[in-house]
Protein backbone atom coordinates (compact mmCIF):
# COMPACT_ATOMS: atom_id res chain seq x y z
CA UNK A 1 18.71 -4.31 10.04
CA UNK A 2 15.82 -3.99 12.36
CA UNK A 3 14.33 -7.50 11.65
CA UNK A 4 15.70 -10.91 11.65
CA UNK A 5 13.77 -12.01 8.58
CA UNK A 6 12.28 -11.11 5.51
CA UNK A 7 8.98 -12.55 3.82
CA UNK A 8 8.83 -10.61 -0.03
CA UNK A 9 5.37 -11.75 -1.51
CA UNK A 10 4.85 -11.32 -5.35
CA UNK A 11 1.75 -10.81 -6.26
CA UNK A 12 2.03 -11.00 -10.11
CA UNK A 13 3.86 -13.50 -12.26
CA UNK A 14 5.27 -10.90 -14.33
CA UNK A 15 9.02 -11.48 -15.00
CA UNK A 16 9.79 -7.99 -13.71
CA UNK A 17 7.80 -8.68 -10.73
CA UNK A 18 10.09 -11.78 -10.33
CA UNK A 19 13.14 -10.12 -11.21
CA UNK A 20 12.66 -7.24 -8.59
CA UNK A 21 11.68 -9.72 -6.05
CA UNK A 22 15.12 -11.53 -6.63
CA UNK A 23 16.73 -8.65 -6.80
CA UNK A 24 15.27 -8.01 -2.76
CA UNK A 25 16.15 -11.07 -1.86
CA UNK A 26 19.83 -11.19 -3.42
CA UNK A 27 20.64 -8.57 -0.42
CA UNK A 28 20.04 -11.48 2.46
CA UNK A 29 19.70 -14.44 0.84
CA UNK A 30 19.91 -16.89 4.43
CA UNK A 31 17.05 -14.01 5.66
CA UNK A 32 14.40 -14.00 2.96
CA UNK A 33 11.41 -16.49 2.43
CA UNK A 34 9.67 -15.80 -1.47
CA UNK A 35 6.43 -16.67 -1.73
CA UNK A 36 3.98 -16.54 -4.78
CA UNK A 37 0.27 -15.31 -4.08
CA UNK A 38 -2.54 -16.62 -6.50
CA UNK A 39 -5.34 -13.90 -6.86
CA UNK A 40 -7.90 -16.13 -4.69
CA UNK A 41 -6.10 -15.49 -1.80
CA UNK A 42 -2.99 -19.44 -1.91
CA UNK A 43 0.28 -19.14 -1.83
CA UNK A 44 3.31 -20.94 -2.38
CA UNK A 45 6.57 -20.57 -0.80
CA UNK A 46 8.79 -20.69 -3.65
CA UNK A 47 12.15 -19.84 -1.77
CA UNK A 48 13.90 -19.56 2.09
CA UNK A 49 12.38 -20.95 5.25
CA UNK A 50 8.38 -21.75 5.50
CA UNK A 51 6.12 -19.13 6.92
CA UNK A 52 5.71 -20.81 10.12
CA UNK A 53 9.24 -21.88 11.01
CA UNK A 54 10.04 -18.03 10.84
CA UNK A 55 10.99 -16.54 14.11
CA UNK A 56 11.81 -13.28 15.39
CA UNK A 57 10.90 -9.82 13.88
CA UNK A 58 9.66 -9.93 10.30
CA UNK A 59 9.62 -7.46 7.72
CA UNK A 60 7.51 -7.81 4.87
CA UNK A 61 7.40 -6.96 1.23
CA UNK A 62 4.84 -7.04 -1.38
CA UNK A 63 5.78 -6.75 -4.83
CA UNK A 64 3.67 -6.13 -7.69
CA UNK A 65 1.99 -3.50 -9.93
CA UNK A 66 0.48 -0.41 -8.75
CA UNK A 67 -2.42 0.73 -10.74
CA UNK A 68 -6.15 2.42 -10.41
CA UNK A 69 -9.14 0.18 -11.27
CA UNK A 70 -12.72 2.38 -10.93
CA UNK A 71 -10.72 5.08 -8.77
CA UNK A 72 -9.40 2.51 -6.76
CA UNK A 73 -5.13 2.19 -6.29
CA UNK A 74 -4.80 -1.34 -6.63
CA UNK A 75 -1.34 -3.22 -5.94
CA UNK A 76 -0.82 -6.28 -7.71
CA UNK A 77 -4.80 -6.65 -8.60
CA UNK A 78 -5.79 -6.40 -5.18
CA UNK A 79 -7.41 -3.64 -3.22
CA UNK A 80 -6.32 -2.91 0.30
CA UNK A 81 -8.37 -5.00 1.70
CA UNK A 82 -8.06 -8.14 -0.41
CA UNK A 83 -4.52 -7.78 -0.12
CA UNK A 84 -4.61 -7.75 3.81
CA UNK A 85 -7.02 -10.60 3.65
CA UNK A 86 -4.32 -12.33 1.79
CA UNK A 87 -1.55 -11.39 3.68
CA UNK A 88 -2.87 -12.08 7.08
């Protein structure tokens, strides 16, 4: 792999959302950190090692629903920008 750690982020509660994310993680299971996002922007890591003990390269992965609100793709509710505002 070309990073040492992976951070998967759902964005939705959604079961499938959760079962997909566990499904991710399943594949390196001592590598992955799971954390929920709210919509206003917390989070919770739900699974693996907290966001600032991680070292190294990280990839990361956001799970959730991709739809069009307005003409506007949307992942998990969020627009690009609200999501990087999230992330970040």
């Amino acid at each position: 792999a070309n990073h040492d750690h992976q951070v998967l982020i759902q964005t939705e509660a959604d079961d499938n959302v959760k079962d997909n994310t566990s499904r991710l993680a399943s594949k390196h299971p001592t590598q992955t950190t799971i954390v929920q996002m709210q919509k206003d922007g917390t989070y919770k890591v739900v699974y693996g090692t907290k966001l600032e003990n991680i070292t190294g390269r990280v990839k990361m992965v956001v799970v959730g629903y991709d739809r069009e609100e307005n003409g506007v793709q949307t992942l998990g509710g969020r627009n690009e920008s609200e999501l990087s505002d999230n992330i970040l």
